[in-house]
C-alpha atoms as a PDB file:
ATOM      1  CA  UNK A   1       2.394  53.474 105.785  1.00  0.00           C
ATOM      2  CA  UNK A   2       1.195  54.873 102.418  1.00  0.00           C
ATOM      3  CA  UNK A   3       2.347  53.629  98.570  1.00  0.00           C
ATOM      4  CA  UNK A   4       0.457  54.657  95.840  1.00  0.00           C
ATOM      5  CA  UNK A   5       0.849  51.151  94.421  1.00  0.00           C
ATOM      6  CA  UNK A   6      -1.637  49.913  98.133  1.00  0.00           C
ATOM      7  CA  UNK A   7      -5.239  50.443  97.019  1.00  0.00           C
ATOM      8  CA  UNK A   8      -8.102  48.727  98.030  1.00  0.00           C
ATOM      9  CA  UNK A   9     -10.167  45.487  96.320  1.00  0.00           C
ATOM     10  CA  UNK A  10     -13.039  48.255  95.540  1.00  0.00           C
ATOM     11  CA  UNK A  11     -10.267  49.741  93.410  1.00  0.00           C
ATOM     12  CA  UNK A  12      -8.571  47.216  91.476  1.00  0.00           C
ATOM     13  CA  UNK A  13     -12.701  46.124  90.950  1.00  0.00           C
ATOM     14  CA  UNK A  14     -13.205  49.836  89.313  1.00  0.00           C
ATOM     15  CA  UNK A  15      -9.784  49.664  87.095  1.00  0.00           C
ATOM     16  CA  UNK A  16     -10.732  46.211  86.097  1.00  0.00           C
ATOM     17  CA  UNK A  17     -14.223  46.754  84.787  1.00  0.00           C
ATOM     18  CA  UNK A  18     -12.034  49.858  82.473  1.00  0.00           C
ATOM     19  CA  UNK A  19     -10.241  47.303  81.308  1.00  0.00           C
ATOM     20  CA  UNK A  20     -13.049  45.733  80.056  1.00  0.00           C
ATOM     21  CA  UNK A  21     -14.683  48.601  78.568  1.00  0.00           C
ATOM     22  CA  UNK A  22     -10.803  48.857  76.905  1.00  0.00           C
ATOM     23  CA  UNK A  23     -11.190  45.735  75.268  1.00  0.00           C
ATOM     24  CA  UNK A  24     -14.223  46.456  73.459  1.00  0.00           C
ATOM     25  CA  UNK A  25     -11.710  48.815  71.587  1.00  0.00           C
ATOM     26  CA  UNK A  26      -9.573  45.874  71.111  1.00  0.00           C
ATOM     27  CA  UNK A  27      -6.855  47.142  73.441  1.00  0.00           C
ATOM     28  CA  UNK A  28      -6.342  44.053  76.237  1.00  0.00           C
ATOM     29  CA  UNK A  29      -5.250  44.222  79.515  1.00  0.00           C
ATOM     30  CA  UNK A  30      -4.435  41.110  81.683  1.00  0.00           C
ATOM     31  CA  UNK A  31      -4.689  41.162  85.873  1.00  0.00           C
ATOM     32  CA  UNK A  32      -2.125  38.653  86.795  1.00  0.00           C
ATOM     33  CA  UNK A  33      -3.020  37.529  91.026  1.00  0.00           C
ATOM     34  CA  UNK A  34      -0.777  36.052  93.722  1.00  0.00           C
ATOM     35  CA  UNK A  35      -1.537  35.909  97.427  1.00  0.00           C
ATOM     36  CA  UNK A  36       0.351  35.339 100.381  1.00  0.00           C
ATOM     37  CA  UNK A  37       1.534  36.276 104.172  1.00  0.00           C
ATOM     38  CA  UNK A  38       5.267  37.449 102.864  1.00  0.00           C
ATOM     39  CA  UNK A  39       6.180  37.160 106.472  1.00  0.00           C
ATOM     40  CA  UNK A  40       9.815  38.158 106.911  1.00  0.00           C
ATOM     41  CA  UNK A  41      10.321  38.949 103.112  1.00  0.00           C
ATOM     42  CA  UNK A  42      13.021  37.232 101.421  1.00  0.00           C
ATOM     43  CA  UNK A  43      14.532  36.088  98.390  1.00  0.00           C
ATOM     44  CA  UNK A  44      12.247  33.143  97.531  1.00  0.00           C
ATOM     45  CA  UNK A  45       9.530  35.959  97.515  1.00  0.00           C
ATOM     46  CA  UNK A  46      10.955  38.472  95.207  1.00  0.00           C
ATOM     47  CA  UNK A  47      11.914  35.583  92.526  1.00  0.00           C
ATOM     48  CA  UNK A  48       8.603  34.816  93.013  1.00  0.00           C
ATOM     49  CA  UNK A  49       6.959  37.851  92.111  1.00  0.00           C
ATOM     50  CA  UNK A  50       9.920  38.525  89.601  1.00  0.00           C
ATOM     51  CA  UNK A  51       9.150  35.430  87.892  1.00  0.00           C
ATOM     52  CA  UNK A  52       5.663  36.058  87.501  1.00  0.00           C
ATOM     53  CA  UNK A  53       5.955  39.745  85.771  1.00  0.00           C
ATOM     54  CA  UNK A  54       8.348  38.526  83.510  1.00  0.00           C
ATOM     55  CA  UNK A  55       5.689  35.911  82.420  1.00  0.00           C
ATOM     56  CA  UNK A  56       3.289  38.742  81.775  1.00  0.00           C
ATOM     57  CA  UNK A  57       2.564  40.523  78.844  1.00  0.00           C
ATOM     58  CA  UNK A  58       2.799  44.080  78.645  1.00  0.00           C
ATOM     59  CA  UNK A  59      -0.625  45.215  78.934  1.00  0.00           C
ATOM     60  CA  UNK A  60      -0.785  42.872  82.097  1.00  0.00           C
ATOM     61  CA  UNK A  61      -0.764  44.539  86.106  1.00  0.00           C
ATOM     62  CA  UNK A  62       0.700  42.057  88.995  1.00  0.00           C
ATOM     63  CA  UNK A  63      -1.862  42.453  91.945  1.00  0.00           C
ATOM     64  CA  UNK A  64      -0.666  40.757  94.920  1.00  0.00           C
ATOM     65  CA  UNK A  65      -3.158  40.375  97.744  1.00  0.00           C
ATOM     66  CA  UNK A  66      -1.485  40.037 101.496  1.00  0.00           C
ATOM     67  CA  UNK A  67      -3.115  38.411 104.400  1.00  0.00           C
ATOM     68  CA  UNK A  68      -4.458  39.406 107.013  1.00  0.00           C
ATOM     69  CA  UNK A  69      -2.797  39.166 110.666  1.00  0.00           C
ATOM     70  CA  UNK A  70      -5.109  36.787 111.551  1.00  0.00           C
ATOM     71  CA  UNK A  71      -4.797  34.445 108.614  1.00  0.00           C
ATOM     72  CA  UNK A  72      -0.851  34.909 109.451  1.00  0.00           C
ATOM     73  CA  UNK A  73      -0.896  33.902 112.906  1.00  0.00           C
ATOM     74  CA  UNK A  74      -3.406  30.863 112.287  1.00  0.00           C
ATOM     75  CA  UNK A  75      -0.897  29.831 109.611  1.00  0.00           C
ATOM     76  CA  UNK A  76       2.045  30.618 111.201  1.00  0.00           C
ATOM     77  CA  UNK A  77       1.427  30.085 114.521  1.00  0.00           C
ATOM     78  CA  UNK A  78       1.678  31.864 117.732  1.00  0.00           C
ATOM     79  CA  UNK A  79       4.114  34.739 117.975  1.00  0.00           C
ATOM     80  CA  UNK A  80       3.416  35.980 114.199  1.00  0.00           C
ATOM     81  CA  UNK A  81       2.930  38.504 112.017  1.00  0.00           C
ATOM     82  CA  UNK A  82       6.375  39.803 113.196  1.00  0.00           C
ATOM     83  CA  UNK A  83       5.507  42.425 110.441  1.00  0.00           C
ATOM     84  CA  UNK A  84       1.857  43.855 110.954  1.00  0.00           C
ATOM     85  CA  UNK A  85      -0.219  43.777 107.584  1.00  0.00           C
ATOM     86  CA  UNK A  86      -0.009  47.325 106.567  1.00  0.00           C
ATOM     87  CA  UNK A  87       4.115  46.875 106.961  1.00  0.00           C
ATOM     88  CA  UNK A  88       4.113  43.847 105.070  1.00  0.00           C
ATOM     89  CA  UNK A  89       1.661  45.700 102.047  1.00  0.00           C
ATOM     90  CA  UNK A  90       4.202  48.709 102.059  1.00  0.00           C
ATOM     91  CA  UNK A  91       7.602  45.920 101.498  1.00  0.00           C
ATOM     92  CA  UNK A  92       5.523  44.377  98.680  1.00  0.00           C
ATOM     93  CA  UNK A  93       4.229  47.415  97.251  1.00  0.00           C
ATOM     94  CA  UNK A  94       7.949  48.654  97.487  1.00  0.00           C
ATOM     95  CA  UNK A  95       9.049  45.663  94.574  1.00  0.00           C
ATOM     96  CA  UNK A  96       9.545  46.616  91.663  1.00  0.00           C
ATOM     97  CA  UNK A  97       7.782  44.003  90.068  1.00  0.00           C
ATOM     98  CA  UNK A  98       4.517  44.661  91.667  1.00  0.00           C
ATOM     99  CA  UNK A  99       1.901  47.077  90.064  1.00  0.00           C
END
């Protein structure tokens, strides 16, 4: 499943170390980070990530890492990720909320 908004740690790395080079013009940009399994997606999640944009500034990006299947299923327990990692990326990715 492909969003443009799924990109890899190598990339937010690359548009972070812009940012910096940004801010020696004086223009700032924030990178505001939440993790999590987001398992089963629901409400509690999207006020979370809802909650958090609105707390940003608007020069600031919401990354939101997801974990892997296997960190799911030792934290979950047997019989999870019902949703595999790339699914659970592409929900995410799918909020408006999250850059």
């Amino acid at each position: 499943m492909k969003h443009k908004k799924i990109i890899s740690f190598e990339e937010i790395k690359r548009e972070r170390e812009f940012s910096r080079e940004l801010e020696k013009c004086g223009i700032k940009k924030f990178f505001i980070f939440t993790n999590g399994c987001f398992d089963l997606f629901h409400a509690g999640h999207a006020s979370l990530l809802n909650t958090m944009k609105s707390a940003c500034s608007l020069n600031s990006k919401l990354v939101v890492g997801i974990n892997s299947d296997a960190s799911v299923k030792a934290l979950k327990g047997e019989g999870r990720p019902i949703l595999s990692a790339k699914q659970r990326a592409y929900t995410v990715a799918c909020h408006e909320a999250v850059d």
